[in-house]
Structures are given as structure tokens and as C-alpha cells.
C-alpha atoms as a PDB file:
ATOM      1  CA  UNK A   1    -127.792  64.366 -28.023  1.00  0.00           C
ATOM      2  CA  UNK A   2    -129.146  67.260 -29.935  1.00  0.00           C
ATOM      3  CA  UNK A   3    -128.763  70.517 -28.597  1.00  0.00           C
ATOM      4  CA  UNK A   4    -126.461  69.407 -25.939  1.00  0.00           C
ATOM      5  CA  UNK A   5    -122.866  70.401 -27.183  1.00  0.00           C
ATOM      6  CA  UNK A   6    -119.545  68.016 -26.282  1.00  0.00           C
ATOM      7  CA  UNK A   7    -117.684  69.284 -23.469  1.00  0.00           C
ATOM      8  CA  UNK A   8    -114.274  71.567 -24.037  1.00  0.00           C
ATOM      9  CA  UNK A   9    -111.131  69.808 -24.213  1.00  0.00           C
ATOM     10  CA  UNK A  10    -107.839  70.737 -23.677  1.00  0.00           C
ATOM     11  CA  UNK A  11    -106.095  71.211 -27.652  1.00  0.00           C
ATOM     12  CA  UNK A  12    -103.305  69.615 -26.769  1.00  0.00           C
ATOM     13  CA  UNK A  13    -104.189  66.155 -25.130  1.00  0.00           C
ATOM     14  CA  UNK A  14    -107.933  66.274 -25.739  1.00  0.00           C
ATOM     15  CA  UNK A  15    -108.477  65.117 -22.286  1.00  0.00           C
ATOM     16  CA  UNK A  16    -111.491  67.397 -20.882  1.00  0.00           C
ATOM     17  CA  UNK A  17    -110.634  70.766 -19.061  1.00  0.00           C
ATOM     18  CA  UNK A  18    -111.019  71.722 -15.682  1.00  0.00           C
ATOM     19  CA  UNK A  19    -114.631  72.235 -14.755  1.00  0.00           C
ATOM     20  CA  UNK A  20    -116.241  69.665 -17.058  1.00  0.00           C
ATOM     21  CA  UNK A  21    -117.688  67.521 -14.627  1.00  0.00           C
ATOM     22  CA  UNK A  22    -119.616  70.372 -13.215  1.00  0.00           C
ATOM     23  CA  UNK A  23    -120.778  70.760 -17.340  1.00  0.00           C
ATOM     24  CA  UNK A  24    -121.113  66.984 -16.863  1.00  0.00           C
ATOM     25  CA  UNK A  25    -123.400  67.090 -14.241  1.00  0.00           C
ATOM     26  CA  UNK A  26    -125.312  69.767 -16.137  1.00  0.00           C
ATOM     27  CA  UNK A  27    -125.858  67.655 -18.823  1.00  0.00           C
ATOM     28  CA  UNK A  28    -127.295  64.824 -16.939  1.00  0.00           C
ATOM     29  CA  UNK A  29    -129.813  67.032 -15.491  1.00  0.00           C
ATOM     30  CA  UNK A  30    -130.741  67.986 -19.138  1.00  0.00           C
ATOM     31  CA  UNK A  31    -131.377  64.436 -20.364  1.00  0.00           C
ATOM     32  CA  UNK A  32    -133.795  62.935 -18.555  1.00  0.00           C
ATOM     33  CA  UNK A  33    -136.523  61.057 -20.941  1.00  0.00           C
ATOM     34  CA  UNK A  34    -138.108  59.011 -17.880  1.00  0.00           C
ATOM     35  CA  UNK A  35    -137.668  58.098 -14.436  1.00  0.00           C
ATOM     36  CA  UNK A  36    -135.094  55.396 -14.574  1.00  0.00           C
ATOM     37  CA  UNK A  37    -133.119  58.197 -16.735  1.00  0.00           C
ATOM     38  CA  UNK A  38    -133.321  60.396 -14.194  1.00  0.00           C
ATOM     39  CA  UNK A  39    -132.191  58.228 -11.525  1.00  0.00           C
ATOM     40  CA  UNK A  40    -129.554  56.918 -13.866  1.00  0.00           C
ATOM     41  CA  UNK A  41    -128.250  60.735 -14.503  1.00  0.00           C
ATOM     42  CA  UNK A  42    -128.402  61.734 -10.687  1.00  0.00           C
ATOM     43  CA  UNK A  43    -126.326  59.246  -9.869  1.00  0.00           C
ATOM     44  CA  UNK A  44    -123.462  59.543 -12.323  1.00  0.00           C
ATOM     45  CA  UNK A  45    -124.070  63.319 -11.615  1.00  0.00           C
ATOM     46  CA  UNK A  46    -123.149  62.376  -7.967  1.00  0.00           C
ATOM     47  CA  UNK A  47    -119.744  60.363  -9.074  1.00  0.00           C
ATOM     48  CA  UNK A  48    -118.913  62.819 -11.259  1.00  0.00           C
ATOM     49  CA  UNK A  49    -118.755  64.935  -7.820  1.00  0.00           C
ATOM     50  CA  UNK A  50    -116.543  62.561  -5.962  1.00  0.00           C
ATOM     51  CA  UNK A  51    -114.611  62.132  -9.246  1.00  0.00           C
ATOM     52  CA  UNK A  52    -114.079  65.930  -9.524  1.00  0.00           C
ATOM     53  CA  UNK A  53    -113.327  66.119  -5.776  1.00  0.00           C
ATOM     54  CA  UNK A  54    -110.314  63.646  -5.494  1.00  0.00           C
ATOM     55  CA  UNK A  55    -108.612  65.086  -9.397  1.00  0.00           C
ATOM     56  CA  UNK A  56    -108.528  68.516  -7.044  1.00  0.00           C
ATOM     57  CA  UNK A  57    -106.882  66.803  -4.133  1.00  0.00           C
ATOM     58  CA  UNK A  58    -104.690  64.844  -6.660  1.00  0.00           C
ATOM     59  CA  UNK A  59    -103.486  68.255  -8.114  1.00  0.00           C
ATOM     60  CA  UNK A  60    -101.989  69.152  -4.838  1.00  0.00           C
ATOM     61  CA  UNK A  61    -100.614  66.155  -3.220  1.00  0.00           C
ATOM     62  CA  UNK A  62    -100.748  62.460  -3.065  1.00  0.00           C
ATOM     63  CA  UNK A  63    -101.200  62.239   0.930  1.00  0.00           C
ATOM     64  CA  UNK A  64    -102.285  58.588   1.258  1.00  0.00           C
ATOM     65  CA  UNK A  65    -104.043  60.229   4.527  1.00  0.00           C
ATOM     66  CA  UNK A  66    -106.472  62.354   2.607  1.00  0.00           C
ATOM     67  CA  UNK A  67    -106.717  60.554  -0.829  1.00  0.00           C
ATOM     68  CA  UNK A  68    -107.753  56.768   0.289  1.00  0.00           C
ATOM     69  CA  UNK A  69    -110.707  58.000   2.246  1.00  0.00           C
ATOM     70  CA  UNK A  70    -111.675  59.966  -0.765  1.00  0.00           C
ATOM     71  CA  UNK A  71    -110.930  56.588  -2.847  1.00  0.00           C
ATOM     72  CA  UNK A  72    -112.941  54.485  -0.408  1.00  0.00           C
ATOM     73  CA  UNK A  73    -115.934  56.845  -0.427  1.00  0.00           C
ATOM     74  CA  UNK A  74    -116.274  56.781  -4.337  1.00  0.00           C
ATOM     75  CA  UNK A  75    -116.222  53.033  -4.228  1.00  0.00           C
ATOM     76  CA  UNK A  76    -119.089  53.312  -1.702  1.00  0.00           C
ATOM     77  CA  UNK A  77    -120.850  55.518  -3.987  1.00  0.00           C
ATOM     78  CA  UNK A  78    -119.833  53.402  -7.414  1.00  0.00           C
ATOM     79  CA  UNK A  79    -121.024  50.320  -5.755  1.00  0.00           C
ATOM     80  CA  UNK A  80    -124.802  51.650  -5.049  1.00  0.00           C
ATOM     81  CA  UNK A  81    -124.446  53.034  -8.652  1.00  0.00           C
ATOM     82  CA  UNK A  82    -123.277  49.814  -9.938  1.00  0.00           C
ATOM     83  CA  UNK A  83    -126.266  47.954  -8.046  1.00  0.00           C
ATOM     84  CA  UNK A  84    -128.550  50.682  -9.684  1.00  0.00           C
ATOM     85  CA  UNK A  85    -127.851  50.081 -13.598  1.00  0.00           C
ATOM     86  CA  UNK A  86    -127.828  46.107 -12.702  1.00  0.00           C
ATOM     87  CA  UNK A  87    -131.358  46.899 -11.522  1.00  0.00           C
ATOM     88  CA  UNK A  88    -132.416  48.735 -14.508  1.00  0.00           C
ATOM     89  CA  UNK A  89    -135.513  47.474 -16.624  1.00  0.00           C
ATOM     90  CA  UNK A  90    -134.985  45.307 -20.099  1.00  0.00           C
ATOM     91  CA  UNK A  91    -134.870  48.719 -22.411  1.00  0.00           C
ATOM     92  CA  UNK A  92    -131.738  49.505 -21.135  1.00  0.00           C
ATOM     93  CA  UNK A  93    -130.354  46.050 -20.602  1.00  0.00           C
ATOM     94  CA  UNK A  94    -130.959  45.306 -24.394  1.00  0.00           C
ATOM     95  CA  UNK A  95    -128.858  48.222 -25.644  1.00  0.00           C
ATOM     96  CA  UNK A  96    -125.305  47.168 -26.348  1.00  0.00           C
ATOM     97  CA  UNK A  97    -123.627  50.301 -24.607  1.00  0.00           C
ATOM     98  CA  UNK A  98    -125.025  48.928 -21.267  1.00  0.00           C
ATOM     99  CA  UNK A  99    -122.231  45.944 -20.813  1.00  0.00           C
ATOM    100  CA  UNK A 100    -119.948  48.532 -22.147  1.00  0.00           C
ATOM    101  CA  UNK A 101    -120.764  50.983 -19.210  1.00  0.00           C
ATOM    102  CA  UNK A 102    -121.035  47.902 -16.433  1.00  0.00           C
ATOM    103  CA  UNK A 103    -117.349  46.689 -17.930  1.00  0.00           C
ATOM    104  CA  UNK A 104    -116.178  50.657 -17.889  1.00  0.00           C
ATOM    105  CA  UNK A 105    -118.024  50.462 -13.627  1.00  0.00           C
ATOM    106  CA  UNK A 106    -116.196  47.339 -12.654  1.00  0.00           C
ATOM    107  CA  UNK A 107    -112.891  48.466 -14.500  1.00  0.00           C
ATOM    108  CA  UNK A 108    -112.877  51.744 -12.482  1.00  0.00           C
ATOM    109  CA  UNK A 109    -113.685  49.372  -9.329  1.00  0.00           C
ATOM    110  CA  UNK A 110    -111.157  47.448  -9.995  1.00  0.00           C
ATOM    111  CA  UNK A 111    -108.383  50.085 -10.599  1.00  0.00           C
ATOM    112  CA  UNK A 112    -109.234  51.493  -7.363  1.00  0.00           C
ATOM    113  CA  UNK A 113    -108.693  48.932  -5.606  1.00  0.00           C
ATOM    114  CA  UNK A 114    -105.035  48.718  -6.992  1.00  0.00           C
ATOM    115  CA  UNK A 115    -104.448  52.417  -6.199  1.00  0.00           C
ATOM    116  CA  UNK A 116    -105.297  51.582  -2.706  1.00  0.00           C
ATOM    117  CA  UNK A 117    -103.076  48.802  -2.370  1.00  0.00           C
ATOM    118  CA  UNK A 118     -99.968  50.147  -4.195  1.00  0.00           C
ATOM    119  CA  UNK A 119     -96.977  50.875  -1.965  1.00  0.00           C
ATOM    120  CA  UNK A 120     -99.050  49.214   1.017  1.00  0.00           C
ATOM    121  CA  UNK A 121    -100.415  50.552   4.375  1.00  0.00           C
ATOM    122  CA  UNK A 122     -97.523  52.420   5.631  1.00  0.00           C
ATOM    123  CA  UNK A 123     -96.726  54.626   2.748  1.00  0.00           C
ATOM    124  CA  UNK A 124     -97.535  58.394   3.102  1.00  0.00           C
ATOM    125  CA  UNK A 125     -98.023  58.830  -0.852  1.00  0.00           C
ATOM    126  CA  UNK A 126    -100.332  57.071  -3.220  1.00  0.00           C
ATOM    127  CA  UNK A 127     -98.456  55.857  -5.947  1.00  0.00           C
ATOM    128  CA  UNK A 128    -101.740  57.440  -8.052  1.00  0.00           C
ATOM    129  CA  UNK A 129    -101.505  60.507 -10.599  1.00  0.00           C
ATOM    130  CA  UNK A 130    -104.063  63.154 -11.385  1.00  0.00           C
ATOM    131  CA  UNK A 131    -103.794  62.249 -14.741  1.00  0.00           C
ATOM    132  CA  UNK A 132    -104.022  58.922 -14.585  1.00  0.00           C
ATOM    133  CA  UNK A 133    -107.222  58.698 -12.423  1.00  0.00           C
ATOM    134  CA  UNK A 134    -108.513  61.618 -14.528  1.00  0.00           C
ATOM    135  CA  UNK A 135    -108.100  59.541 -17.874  1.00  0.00           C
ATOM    136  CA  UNK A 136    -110.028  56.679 -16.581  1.00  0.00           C
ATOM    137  CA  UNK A 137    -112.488  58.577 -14.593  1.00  0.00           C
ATOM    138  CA  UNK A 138    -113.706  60.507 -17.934  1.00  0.00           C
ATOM    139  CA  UNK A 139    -114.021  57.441 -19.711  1.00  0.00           C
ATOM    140  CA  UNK A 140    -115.929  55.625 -17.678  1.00  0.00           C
ATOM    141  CA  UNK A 141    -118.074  59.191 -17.305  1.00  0.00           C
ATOM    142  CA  UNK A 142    -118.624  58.952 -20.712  1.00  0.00           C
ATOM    143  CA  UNK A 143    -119.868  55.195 -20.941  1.00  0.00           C
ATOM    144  CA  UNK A 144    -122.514  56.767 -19.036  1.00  0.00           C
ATOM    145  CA  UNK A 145    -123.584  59.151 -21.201  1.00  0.00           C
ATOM    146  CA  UNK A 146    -123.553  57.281 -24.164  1.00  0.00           C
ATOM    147  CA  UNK A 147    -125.728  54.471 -22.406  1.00  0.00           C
ATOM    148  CA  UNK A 148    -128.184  57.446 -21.316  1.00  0.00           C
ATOM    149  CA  UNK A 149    -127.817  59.200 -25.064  1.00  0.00           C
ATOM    150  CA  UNK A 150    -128.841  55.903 -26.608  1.00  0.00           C
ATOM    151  CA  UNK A 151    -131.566  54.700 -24.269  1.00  0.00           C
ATOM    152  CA  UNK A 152    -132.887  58.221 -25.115  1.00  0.00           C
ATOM    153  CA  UNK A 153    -132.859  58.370 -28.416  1.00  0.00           C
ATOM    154  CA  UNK A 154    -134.814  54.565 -28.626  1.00  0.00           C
ATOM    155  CA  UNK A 155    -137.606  56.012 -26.182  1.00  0.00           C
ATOM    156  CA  UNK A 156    -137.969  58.584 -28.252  1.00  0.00           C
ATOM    157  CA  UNK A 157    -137.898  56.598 -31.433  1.00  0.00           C
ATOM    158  CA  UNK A 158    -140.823  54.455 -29.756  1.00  0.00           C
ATOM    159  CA  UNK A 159    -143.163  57.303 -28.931  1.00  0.00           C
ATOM    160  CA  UNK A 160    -142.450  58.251 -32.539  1.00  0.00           C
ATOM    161  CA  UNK A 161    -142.836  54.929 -33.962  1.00  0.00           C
ATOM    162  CA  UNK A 162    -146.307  54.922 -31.512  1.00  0.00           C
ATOM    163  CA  UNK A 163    -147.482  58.240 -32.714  1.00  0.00           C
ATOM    164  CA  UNK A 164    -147.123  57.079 -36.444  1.00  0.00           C
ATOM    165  CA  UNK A 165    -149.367  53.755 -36.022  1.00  0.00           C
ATOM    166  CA  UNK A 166    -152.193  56.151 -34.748  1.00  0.00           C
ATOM    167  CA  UNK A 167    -152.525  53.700 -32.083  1.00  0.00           C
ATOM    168  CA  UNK A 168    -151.294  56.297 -29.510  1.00  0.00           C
ATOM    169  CA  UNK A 169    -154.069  58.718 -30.492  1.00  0.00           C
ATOM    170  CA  UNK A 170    -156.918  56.275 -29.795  1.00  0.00           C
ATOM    171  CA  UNK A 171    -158.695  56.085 -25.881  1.00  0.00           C
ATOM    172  CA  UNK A 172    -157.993  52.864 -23.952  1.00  0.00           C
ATOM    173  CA  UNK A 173    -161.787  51.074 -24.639  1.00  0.00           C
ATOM    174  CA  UNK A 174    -161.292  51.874 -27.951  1.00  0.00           C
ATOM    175  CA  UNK A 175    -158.172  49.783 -28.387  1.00  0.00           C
ATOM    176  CA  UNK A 176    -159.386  47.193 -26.342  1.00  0.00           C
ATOM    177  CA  UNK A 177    -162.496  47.038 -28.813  1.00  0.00           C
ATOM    178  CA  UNK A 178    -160.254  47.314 -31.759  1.00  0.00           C
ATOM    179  CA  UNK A 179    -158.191  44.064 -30.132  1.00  0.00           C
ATOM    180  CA  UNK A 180    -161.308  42.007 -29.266  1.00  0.00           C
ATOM    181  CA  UNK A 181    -162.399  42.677 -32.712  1.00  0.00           C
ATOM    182  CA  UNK A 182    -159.387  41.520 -34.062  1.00  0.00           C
ATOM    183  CA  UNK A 183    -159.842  38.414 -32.417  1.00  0.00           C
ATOM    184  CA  UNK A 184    -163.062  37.668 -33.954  1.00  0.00           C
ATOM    185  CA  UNK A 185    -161.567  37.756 -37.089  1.00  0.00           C
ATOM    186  CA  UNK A 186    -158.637  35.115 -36.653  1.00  0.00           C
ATOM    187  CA  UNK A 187    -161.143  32.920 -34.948  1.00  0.00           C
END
């Protein structure tokens, strides 16, 4: 999006650096063109929160004890999000990034599932890496944002496309005269 710059990345691996989904999160509150984009951006701003939360507790252990809960909760959370962009309005179900993102939703669903279930019940560690969860996480994250970048950029091609046909500039009666009048004509 213009004037919003890429988040840093680590040289080496060009996986994003610590931090980012706090710059994440402030770039979701920076792109919002309507309502739905709003809602849209809080609520990936909210699992970029849980995601951010269980990299952290990845980083120092893999206690099945205090992971899974974490695990569970996001699925809560990526569930209602998942029911949210299903619910969205045809502007953003016509863009081609959207059944990118709701693949990238139920892939992430899906893998977390797995994590829970590897090594079974009575295991102590989660077979699941920082990395790992990390890698998938972001680019899911970023599905997102380019489903949110190109919905934005359309709207605003509309209202440009709407300002150009002068139609935007007249009142309301006078478009409705200008439409009964047209009418008349193909009558």
C-alpha cells in the first residue's frame, strides 16, 4: 500500500524479525478504507496477537501444558475470523486473493490440529517448533494483507472511477431526474 513500508526481515532467512506482528498490527489499523476493512484488520490484528504470543512461548519451551491451550485458543479465535471473511460482502468475495486467504485460514486450521495431535495426550512436549509455526503463521498473516491491500486499492479505484463520470458530484434528485430522463429517450 503506499506509504506503508514492508516489515524488516531478518538478512539471512528473510523470515520477519521479532516484533513484526506488533508492526503488523500497526498496519492494519492504518488501512482501513470502510467498515468491513476495519473489521477485517481488527481481527487479523487480534491473531496476529495470539500468533505473537505462542512464537514467545515456543522460544522457551515446548510444554504441551502451556502451548495446547495457547493452540486451542487461536483456533477459537481463527474460527470466528474464518466465519467473518466467509461473511464478507461480494467486493471482497470477487477478488482472487480472497480464496487464497480462506485456503491460507483453513491450512493454518488444519496444521493446528496436527500439532495438537502429534505425540498424543500423554506427551509433555509438542513435537511443534518456533520456526515452523512462525513460517506458516506469517504467511497466512500476509494473505491477509494482501486481500485487505487489494480490496483497498479497488474501492479506491471506484470512488476514482465515480469522481471521473461527474456522476458523484451531482445531488440525489438530480440523478434520479437525469435517469427518468434517460428513460424517456429509449422509450
Amino acid at each position: 500500500m503506499p506509504g506503508h513500508s514492508r516489515p524488516a526481515s531478518q538478512p539471512s532467512t528473510q523470515r520477519p524479525t521479532n516484533g513484526d506482528f506488533g508492526q503488523l498490527s500497526n498496519f492494519l489499523r492504518a488501512s482501513v478504507a470502510d467498515e468491513e476493512s476495519r473489521r477485517v484488520s481488527e481481527s487479523m490484528s487480534d491473531l496476529a496477537t495470539h500468533v505473537e504470543a505462542i512464537i514467545l512461548s515456543l522460544r522457551h519451551g515446548k510444554v504441551r501444558t502451556i502451548i495446547a491451550p495457547m493452540l486451542v485458543d487461536l483456533l477459537t479465535v481463527l474460527r470466528a475470523h474464518r466465519h467473518m471473511v466467509v461473511g464478507l460482502g461480494l467486493p471482497w468475495r470477487g477478488l482472487y486473493e480472497y480464496a487464497g486467504y480462506l485456503q491460507a485460514l483453513n491450512h493454518l486450521r488444519v496444521l493446528i490440529g496436527q500439532w495438537l495431535l502429534e505425540g498424543g495426550p500423554r506427551s509433555t512436549e509438542l513435537l511443534l517448533n518456533a520456526e515452523d509455526f512462525e513460517l506458516v503463521a506469517w504467511r497466512t498473516l500476509a494473505e491477509g494483507m494482501l486481500l485487505i491491500d487489494v480490496y483497498e486499492q479497488s474501492v479506491q479505484r471506484d470512488q476514482q472511477e465515480q469522481a471521473e463520470s461527474g456522476l458523484a458530484a451531482l445531488s440525489e434528485p438530480q440523478v434520479e431526474r437525469a435517469i427518468q430522463w434517460w428513460k424517456k429517450l429509449r422509450l
